[in-house]
Protein backbone atom coordinates (compact mmCIF):
# COMPACT_ATOMS: atom_id res chain seq x y z
CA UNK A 1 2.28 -22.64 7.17
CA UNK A 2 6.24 -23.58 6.47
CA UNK A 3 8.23 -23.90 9.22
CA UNK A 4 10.56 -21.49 10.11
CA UNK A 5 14.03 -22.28 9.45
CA UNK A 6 17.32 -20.38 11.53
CA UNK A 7 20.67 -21.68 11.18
CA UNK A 8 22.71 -19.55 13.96
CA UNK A 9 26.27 -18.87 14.32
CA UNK A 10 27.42 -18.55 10.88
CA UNK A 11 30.91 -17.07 10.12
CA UNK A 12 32.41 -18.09 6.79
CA UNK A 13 30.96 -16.86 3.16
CA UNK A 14 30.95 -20.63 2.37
CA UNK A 15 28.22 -21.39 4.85
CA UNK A 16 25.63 -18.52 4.80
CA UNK A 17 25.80 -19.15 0.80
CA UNK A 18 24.64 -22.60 1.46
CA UNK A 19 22.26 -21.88 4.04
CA UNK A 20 20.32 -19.27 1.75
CA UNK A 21 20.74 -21.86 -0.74
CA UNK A 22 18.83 -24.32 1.16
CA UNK A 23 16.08 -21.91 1.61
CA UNK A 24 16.84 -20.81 5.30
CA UNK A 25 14.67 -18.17 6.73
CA UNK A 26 16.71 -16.65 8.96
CA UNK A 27 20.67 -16.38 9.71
CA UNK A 28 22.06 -15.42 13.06
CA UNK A 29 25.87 -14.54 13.65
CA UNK A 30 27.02 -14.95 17.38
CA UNK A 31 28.22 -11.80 19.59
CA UNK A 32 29.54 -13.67 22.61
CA UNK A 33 33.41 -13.68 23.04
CA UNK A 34 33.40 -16.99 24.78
CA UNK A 35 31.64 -18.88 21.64
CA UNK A 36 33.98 -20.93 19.42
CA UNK A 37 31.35 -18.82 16.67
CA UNK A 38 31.79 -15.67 17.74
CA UNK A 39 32.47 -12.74 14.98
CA UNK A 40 33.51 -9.65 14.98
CA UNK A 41 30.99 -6.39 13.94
CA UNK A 42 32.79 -6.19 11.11
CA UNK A 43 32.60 -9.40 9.71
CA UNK A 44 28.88 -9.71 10.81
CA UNK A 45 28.80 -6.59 8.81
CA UNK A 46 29.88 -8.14 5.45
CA UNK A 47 28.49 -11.74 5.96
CA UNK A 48 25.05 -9.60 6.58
CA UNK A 49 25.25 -7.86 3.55
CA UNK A 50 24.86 -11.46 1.54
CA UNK A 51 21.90 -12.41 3.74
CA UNK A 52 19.94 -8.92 3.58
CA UNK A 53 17.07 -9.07 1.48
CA UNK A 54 17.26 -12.90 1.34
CA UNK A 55 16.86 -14.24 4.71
CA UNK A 56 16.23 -12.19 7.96
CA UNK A 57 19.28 -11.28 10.28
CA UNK A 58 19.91 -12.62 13.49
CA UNK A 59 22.27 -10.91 16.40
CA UNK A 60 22.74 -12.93 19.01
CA UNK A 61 24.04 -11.37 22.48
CA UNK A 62 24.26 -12.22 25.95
CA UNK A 63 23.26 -9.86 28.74
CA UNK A 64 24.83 -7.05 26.27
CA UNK A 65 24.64 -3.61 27.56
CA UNK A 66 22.78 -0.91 25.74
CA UNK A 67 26.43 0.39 23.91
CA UNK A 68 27.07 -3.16 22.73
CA UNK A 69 23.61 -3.32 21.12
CA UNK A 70 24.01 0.15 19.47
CA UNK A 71 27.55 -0.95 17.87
CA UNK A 72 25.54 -4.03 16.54
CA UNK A 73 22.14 -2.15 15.30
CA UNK A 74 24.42 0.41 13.91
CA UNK A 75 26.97 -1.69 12.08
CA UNK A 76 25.44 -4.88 11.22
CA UNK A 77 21.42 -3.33 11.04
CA UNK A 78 19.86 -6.95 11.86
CA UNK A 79 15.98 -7.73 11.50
CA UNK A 80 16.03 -9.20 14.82
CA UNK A 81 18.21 -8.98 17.81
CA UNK A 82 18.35 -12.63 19.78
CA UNK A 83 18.66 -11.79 23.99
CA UNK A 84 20.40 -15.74 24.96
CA UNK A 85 21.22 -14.57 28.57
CA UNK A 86 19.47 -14.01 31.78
CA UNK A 87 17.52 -11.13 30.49
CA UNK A 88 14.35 -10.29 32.40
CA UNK A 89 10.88 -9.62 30.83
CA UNK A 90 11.24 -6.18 32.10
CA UNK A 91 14.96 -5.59 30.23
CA UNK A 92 13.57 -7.31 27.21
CA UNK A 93 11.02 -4.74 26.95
CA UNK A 94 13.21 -1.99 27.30
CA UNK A 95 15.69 -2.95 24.43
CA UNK A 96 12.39 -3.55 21.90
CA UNK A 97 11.60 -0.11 23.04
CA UNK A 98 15.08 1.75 22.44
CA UNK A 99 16.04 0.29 19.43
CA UNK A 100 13.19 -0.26 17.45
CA UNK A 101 13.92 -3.61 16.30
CA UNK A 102 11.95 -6.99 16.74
CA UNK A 103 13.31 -8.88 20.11
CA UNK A 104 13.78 -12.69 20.43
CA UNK A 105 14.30 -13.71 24.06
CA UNK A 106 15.36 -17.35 24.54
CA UNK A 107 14.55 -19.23 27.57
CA UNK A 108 16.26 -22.37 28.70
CA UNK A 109 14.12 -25.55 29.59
CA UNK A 110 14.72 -28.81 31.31
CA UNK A 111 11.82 -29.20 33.64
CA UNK A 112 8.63 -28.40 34.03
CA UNK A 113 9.10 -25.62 36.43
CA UNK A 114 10.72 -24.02 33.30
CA UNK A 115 7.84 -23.07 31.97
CA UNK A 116 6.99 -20.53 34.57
CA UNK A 117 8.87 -18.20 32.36
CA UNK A 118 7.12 -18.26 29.53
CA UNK A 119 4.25 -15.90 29.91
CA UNK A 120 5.81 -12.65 31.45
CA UNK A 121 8.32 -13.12 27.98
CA UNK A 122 5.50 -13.73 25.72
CA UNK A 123 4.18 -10.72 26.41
CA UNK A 124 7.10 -8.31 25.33
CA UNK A 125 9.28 -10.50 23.23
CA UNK A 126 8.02 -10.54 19.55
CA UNK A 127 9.52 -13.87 19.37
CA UNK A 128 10.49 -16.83 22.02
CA UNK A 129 13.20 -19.40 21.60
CA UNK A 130 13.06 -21.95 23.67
CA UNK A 131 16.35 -23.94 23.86
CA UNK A 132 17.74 -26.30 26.18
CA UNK A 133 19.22 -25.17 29.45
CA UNK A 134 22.97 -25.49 29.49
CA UNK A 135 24.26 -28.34 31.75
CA UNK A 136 25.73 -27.50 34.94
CA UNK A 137 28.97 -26.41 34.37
CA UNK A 138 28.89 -25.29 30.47
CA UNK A 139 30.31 -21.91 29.43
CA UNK A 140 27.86 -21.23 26.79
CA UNK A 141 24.48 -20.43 27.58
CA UNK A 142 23.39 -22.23 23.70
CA UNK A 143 24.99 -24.49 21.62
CA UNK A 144 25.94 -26.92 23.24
CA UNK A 145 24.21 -29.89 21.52
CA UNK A 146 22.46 -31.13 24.03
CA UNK A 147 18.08 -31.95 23.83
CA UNK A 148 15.51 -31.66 26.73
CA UNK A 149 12.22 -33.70 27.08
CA UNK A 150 10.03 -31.73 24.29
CA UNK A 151 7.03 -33.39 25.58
CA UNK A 152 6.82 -30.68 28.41
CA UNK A 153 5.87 -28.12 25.55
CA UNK A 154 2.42 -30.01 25.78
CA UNK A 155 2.06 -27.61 28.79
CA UNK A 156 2.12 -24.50 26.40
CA UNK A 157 -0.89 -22.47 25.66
CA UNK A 158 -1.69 -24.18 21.65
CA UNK A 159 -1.59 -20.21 20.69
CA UNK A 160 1.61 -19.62 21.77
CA UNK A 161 3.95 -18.84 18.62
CA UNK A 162 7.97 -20.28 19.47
CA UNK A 163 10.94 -21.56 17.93
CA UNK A 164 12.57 -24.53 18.97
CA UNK A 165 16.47 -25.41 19.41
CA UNK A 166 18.72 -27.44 21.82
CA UNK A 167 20.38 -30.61 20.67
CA UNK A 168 18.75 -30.65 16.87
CA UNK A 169 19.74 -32.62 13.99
CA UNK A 170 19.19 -33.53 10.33
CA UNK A 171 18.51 -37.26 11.96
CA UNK A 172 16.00 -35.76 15.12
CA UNK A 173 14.98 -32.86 13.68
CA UNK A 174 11.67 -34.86 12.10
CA UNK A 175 10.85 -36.18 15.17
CA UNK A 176 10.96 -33.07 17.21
CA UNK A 177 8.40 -31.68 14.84
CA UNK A 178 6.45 -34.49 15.14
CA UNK A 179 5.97 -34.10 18.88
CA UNK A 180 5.93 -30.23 19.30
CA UNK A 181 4.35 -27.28 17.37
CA UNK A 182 6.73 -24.61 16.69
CA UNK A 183 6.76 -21.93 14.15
CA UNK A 184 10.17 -22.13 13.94
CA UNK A 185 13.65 -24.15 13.71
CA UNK A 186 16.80 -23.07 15.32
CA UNK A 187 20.14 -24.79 14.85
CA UNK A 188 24.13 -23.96 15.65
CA UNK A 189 25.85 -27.08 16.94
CA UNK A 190 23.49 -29.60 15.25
CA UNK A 191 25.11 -28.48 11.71
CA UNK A 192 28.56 -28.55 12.90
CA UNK A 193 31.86 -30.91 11.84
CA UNK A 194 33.28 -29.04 15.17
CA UNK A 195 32.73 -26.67 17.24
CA UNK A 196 32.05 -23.41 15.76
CA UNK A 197 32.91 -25.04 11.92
CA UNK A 198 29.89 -25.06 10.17
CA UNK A 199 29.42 -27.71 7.60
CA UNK A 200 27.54 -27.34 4.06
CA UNK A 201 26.12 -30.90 3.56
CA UNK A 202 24.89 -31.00 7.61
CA UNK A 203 22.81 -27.42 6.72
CA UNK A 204 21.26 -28.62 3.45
CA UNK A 205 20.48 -32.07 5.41
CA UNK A 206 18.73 -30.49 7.99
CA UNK A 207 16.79 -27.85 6.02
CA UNK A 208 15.53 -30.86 4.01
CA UNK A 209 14.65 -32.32 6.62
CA UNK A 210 12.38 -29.98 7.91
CA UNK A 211 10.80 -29.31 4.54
CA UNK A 212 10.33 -32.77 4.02
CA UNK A 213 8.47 -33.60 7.16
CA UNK A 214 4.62 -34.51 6.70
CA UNK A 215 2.28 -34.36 10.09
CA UNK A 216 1.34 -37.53 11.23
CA UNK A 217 3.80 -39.80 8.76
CA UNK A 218 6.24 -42.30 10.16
CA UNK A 219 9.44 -40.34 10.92
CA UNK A 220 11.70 -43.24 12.51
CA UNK A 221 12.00 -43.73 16.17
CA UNK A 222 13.08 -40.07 17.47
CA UNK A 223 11.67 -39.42 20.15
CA UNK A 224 11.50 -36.67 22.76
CA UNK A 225 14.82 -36.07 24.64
CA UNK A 226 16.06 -39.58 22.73
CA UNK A 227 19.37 -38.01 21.63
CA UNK A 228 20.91 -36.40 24.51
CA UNK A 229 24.00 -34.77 22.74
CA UNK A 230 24.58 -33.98 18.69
């Protein structure tokens, strides 16, 4: 089955075109004040309605509060609504249940002891994400180009269905594929010129990339948790 393919934090017309060009799956725009790709409801509102239909939307919010969500279900009307803070299994649950819409929670990893969340989220997200934990000290709880050791995922239950982000690149993107399993992609920073500025040659790179990748074939020397920043 083809990889899943998310390229997050989109804000101009330029970029989502080219993303849906490259055959992305799924396009998330960013509801967190304090990200340099933050946008507002209404211009998630228009950017969605060149997405809808072609690709599955994405809202992205951190430890948002039942209004917030509404303003967003009602304005944008996303496929999927992305929980990227501290949100417990329990409060995951509870927005799949009130709004009707499929949940992805993201957890942050670094360690082993990471893992631990994993199973009480698998059970009530209908999708996980798991991303690299923010380094001490970082504002944002995602995109802040940095990787984490993917061989811990070797851990996982083999039936376990996630996405992977944190640090990824059209030049490690192969080789995180080659050492985990995911069903799907995710990418903000990793397709960037600067923060926040998406860029149309780094998104068709790294979907190509992905499509391109054959199990088992030589994909260079990436390896897991080689490239610490992107």
């Amino acid at each position: 089955m083809s990889v899943i393919v998310k390229i997050c934090g989109l804000s101009t017309e330029e970029t989502v075109d080219a993303a849906l060009a490259a055959g992305a799956d799924m396009i998330g725009f960013v509801f967190f004040p304090k990200s340099p790709r933050a946008v507002t409801l209404e211009r998630a509102a228009a950017l969605a309605e060149r997405v809808r239909g072609r690709a599955e939307i994405v809202a992205l919010t951190v430890d948002m509060d039942d209004a917030g969500l509404a303003a967003i279900v009602d304005t944008v009307k996303p496929d999927w609504i992305q929980l990227h803070g501290g949100e417990s299994a329990a409060r995951v649950a509870e927005i799949r249940a009130r709004f009707g819409i499929k949940v992805m929670k993201a957890l942050g990893i670094s360690a082993a002891e990471d893992l631990a969340r994993i199973p009480a989220h698998a059970e009530v997200a209908d999708r996980l994400l798991l991303d690299a934990k923010p380094p001490k000290g970082a504002a944002l709880p995602g995109g802040n180009g940095v990787t984490f050791d993917w061989r811990l995922l070797d851990a996982l239950d083999p039936g376990l269905s996630y996405m992977l982000s944190g640090g990824l690149d059209p030049d490690n993107v192969a080789g995180a594929l080659a050492l985990t399993r995911p069903a799907g992609i995710d990418v903000s920073s990793g397709v960037e010129s600067a923060p926040g500025i998406k860029d149309p040659d780094r998104i068709r790179a790294f979907i190509a990339a992905i499509r391109g990748f054959r199990p088992n074939a030589d994909q260079g020397p990436a390896t897991a948790g080689e490239r610490m920043t992107s």
